[in-house]
N, C-alpha and C. Protein backbone atom coordinates (compact mmCIF):
# COMPACT_ATOMS: atom_id res chain seq x y z
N UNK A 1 -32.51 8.03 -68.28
CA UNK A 1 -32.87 7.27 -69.46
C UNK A 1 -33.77 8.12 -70.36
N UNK A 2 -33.34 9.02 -71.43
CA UNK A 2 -34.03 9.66 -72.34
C UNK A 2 -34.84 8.65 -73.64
N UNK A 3 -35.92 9.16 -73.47
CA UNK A 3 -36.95 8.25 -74.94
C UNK A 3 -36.39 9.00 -76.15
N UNK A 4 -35.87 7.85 -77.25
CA UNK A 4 -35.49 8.71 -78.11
C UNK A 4 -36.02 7.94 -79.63
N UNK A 5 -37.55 7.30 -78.76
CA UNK A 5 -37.96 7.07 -80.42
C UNK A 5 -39.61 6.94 -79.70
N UNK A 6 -40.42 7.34 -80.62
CA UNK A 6 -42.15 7.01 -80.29
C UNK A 6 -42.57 6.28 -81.32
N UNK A 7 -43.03 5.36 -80.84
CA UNK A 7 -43.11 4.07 -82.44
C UNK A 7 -44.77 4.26 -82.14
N UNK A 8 -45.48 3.88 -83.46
CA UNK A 8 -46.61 3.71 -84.20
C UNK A 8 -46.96 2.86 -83.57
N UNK A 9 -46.00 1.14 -83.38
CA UNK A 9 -46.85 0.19 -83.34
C UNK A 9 -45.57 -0.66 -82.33
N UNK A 10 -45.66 -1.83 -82.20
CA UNK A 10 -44.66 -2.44 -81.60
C UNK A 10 -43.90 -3.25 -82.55
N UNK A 11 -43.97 -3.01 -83.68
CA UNK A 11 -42.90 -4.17 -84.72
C UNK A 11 -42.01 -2.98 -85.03
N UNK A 12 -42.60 -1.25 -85.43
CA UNK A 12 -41.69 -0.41 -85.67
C UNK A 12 -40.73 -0.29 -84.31
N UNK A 13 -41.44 -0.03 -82.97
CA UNK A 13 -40.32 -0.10 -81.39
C UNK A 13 -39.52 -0.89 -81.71
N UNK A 14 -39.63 -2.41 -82.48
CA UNK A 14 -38.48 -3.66 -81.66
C UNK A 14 -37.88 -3.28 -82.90
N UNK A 15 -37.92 -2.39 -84.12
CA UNK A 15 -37.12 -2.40 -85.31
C UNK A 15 -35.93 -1.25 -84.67
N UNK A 16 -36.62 -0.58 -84.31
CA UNK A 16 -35.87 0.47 -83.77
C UNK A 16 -34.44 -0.46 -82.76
N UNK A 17 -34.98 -0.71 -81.88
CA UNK A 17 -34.33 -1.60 -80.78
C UNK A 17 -33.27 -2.41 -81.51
N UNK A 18 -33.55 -3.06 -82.32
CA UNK A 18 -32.51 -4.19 -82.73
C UNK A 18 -31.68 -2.95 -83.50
N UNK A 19 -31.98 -1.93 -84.63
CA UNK A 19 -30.79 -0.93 -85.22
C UNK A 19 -29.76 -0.42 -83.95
N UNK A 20 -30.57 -0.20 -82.67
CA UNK A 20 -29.76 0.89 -81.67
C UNK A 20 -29.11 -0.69 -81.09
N UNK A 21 -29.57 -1.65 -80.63
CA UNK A 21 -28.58 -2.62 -80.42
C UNK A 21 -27.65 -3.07 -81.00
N UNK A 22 -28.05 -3.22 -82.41
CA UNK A 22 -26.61 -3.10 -83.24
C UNK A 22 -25.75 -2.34 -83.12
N UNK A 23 -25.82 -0.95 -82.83
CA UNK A 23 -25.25 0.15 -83.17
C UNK A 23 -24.23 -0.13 -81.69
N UNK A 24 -24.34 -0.73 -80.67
CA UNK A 24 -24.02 -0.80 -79.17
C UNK A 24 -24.86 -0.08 -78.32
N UNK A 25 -26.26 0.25 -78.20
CA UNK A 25 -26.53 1.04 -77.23
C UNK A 25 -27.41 -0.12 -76.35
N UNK A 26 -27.48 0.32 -74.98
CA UNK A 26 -28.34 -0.70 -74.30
C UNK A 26 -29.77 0.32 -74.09
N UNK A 27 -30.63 -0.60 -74.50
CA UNK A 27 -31.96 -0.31 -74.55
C UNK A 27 -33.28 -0.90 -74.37
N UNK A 28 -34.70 -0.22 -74.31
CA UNK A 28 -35.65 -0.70 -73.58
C UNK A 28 -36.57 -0.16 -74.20
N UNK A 29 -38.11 -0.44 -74.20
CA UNK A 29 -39.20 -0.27 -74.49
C UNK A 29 -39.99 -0.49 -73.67
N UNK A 30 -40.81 0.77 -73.52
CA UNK A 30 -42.09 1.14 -72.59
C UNK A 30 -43.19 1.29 -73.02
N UNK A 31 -44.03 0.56 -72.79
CA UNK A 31 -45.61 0.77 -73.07
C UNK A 31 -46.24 -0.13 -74.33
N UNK A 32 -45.45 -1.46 -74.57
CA UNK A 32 -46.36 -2.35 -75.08
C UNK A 32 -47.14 -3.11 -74.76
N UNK A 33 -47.13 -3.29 -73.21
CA UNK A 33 -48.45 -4.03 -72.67
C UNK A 33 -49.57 -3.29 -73.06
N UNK A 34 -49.73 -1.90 -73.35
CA UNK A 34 -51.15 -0.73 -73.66
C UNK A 34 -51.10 -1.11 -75.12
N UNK A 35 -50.75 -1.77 -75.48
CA UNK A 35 -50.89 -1.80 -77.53
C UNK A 35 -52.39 -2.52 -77.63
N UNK A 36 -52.93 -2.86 -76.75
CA UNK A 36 -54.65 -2.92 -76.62
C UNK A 36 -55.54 -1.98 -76.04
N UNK A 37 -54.80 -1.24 -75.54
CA UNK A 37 -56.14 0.18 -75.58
C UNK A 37 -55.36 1.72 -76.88
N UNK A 38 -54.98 0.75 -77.85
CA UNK A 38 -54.33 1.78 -78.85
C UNK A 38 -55.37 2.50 -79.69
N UNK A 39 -56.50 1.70 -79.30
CA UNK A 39 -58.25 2.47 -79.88
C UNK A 39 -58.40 4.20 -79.10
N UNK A 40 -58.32 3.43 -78.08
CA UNK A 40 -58.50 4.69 -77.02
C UNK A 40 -56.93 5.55 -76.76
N UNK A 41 -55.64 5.51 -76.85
CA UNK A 41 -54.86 6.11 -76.99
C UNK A 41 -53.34 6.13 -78.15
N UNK A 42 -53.20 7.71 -78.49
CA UNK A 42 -52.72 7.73 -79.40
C UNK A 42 -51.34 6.45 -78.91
N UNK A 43 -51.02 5.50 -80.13
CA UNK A 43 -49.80 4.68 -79.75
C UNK A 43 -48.50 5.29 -80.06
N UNK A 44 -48.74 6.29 -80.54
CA UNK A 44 -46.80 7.42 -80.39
C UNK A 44 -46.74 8.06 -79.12
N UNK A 45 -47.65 8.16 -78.57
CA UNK A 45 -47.36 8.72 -77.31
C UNK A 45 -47.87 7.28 -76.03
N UNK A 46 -47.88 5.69 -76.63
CA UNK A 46 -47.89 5.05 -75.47
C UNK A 46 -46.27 3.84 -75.64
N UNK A 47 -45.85 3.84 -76.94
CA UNK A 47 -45.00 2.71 -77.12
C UNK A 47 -44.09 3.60 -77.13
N UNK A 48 -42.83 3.66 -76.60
CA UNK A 48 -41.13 4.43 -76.55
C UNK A 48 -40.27 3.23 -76.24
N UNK A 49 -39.22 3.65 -77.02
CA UNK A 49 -37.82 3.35 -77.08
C UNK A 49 -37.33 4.36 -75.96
N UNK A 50 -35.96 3.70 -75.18
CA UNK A 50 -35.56 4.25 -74.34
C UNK A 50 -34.04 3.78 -74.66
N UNK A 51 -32.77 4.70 -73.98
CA UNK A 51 -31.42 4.27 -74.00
C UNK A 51 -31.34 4.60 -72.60
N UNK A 52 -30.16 3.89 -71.95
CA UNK A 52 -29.89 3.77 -71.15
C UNK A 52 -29.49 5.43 -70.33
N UNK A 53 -27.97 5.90 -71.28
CA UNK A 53 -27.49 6.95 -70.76
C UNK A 53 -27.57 8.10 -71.58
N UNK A 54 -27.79 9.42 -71.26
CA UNK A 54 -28.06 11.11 -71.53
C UNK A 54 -27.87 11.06 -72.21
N UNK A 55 -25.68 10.80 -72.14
CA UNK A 55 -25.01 11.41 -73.03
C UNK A 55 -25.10 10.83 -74.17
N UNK A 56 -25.64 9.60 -74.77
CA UNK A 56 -25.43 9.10 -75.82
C UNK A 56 -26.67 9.31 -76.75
N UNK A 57 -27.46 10.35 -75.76
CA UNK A 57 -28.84 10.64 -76.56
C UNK A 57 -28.47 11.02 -78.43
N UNK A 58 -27.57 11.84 -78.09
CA UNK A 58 -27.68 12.33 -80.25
C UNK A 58 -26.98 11.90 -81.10
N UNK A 59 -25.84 10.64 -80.44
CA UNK A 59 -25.99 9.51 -81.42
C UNK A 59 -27.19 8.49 -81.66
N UNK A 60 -27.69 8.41 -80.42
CA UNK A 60 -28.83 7.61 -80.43
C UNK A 60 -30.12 7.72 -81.70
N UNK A 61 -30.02 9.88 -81.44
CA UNK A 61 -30.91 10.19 -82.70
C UNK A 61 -30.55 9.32 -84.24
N UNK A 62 -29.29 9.77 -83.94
CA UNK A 62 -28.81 9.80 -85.36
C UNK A 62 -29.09 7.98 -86.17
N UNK A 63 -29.05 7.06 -85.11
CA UNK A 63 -29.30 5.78 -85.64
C UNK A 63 -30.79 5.50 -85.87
N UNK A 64 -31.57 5.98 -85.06
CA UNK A 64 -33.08 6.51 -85.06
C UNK A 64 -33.15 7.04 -86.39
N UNK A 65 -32.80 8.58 -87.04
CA UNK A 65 -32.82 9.10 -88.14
C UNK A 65 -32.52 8.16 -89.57
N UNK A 66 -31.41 7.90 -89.50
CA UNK A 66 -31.01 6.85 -90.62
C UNK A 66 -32.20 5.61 -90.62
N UNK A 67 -32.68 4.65 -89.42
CA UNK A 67 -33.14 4.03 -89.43
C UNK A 67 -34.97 4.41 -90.27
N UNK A 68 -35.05 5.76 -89.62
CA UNK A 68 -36.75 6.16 -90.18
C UNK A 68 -36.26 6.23 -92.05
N UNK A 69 -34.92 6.92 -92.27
CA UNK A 69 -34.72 7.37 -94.09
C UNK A 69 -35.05 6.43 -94.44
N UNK A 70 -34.31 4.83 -94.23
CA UNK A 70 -34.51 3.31 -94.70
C UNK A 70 -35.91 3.31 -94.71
N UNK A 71 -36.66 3.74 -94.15
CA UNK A 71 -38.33 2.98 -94.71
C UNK A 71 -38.45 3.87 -95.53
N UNK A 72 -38.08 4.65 -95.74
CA UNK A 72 -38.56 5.78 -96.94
C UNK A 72 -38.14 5.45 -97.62
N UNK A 73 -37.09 4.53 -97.85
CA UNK A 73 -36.25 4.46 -99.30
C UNK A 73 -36.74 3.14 -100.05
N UNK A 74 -37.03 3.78 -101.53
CA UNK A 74 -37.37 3.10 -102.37
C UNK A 74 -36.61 2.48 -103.53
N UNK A 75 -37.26 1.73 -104.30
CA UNK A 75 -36.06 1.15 -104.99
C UNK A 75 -36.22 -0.04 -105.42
N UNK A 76 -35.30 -1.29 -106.24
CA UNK A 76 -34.56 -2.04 -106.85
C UNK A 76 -33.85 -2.79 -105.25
N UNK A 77 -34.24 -4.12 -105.27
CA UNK A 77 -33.56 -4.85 -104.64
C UNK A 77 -31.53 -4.29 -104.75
N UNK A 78 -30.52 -4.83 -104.07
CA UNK A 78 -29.78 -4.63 -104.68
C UNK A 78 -28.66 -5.73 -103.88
N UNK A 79 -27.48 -5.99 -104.18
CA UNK A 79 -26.79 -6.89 -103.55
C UNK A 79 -25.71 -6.18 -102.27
N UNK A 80 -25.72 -6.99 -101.31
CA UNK A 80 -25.06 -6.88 -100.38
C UNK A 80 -23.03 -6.67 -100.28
N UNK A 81 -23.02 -5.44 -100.26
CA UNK A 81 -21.50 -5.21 -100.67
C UNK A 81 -20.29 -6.49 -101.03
N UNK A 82 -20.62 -7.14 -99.28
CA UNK A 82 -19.75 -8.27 -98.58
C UNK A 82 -20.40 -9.94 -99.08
N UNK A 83 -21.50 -9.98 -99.35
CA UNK A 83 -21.75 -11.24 -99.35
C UNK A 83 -22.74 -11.57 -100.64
N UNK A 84 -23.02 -10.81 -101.22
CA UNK A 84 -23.98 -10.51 -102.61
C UNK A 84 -25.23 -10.88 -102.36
N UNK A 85 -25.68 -11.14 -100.84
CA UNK A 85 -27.16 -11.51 -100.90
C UNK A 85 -27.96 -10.31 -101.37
N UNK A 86 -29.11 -10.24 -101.94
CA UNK A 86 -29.79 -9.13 -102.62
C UNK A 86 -30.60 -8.91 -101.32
N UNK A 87 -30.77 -7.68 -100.97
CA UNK A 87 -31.51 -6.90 -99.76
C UNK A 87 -32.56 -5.94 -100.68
N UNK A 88 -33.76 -5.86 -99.83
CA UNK A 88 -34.22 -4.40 -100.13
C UNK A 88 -33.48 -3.17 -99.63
N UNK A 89 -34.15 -1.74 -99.97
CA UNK A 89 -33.02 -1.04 -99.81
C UNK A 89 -33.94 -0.51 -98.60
N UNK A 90 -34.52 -0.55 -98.06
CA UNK A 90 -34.79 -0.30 -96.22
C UNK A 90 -34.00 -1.07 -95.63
N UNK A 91 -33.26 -1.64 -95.82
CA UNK A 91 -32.14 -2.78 -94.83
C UNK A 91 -30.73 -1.69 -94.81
N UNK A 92 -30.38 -1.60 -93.52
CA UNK A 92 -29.51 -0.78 -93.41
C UNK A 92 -27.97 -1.77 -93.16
N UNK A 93 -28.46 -3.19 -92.67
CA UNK A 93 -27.38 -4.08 -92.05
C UNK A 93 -28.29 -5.83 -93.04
N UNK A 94 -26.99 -6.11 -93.72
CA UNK A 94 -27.23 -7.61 -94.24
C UNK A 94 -27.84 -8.22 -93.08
N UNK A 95 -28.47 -9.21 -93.63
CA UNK A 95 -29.61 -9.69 -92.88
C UNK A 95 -28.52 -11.21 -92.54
N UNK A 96 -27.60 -11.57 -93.61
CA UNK A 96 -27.24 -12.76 -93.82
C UNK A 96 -25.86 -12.74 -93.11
N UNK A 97 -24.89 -11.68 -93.51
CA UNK A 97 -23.90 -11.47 -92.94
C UNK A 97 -23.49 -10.84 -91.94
N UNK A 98 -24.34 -9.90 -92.29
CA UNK A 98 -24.01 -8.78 -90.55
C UNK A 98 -23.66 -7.50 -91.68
N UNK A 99 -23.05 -7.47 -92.68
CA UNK A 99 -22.31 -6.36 -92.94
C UNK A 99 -23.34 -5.00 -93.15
N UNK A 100 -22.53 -3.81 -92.13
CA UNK A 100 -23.81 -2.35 -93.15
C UNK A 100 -23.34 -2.24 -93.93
N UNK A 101 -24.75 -1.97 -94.66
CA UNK A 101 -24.86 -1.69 -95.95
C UNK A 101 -24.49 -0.09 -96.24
N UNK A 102 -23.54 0.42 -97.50
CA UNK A 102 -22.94 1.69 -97.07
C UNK A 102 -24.22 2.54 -98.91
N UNK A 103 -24.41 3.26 -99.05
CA UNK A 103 -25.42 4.06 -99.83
C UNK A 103 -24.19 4.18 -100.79
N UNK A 104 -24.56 4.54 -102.16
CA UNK A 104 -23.72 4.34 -103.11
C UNK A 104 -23.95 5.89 -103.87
């Protein structure tokens, strides 16, 4: 089981988690019971995302990667390809429909 994300906090871990569950991977998170001694240790090196199997480690990145661009991305609300609900543009998957959202 390779860690293939170190989250800040535990809302960024379970954001992570639900993109790689979407994506099909089975996955896990280690070390949010310590998100109270996050005074005393750094929390990228106590909260991880984990996948199940090796081989699926560098797709795994790759939903990880896309997932970190989305918080970077700024912007104009905009509408949802499939269903016209208006999303921010850190939403990689309609919130309403399911559909991903594809970059234009």
């Amino acid at each position: 089981m390779p860690i293939v994300y170190r989250a800040a906090n535990i809302v960024d871990a379970q954001l992570v988690m639900d993109e790689l569950r979407a994506a099909g991977f089975q996955v896990r998170m280690s070390g949010s019971y310590l998100s109270g001694a996050a005074g005393e240790l750094p929390p990228d090196q106590v909260i991880t995302v984990w996948i199940d199997s090796d081989r699926q480690y560098d797709r795994a990145r790759l939903v990880v990667a896309e997932f970190e661009a989305s918080q970077r991305a700024g912007g104009a609300d905009r509408p949802c390809g499939q269903c016209n609900e208006m999303l921010s543009p850190q939403f990689g998957k309609c919130w309403k429909c399911g559909a991903w959202q594809v970059e234009e």
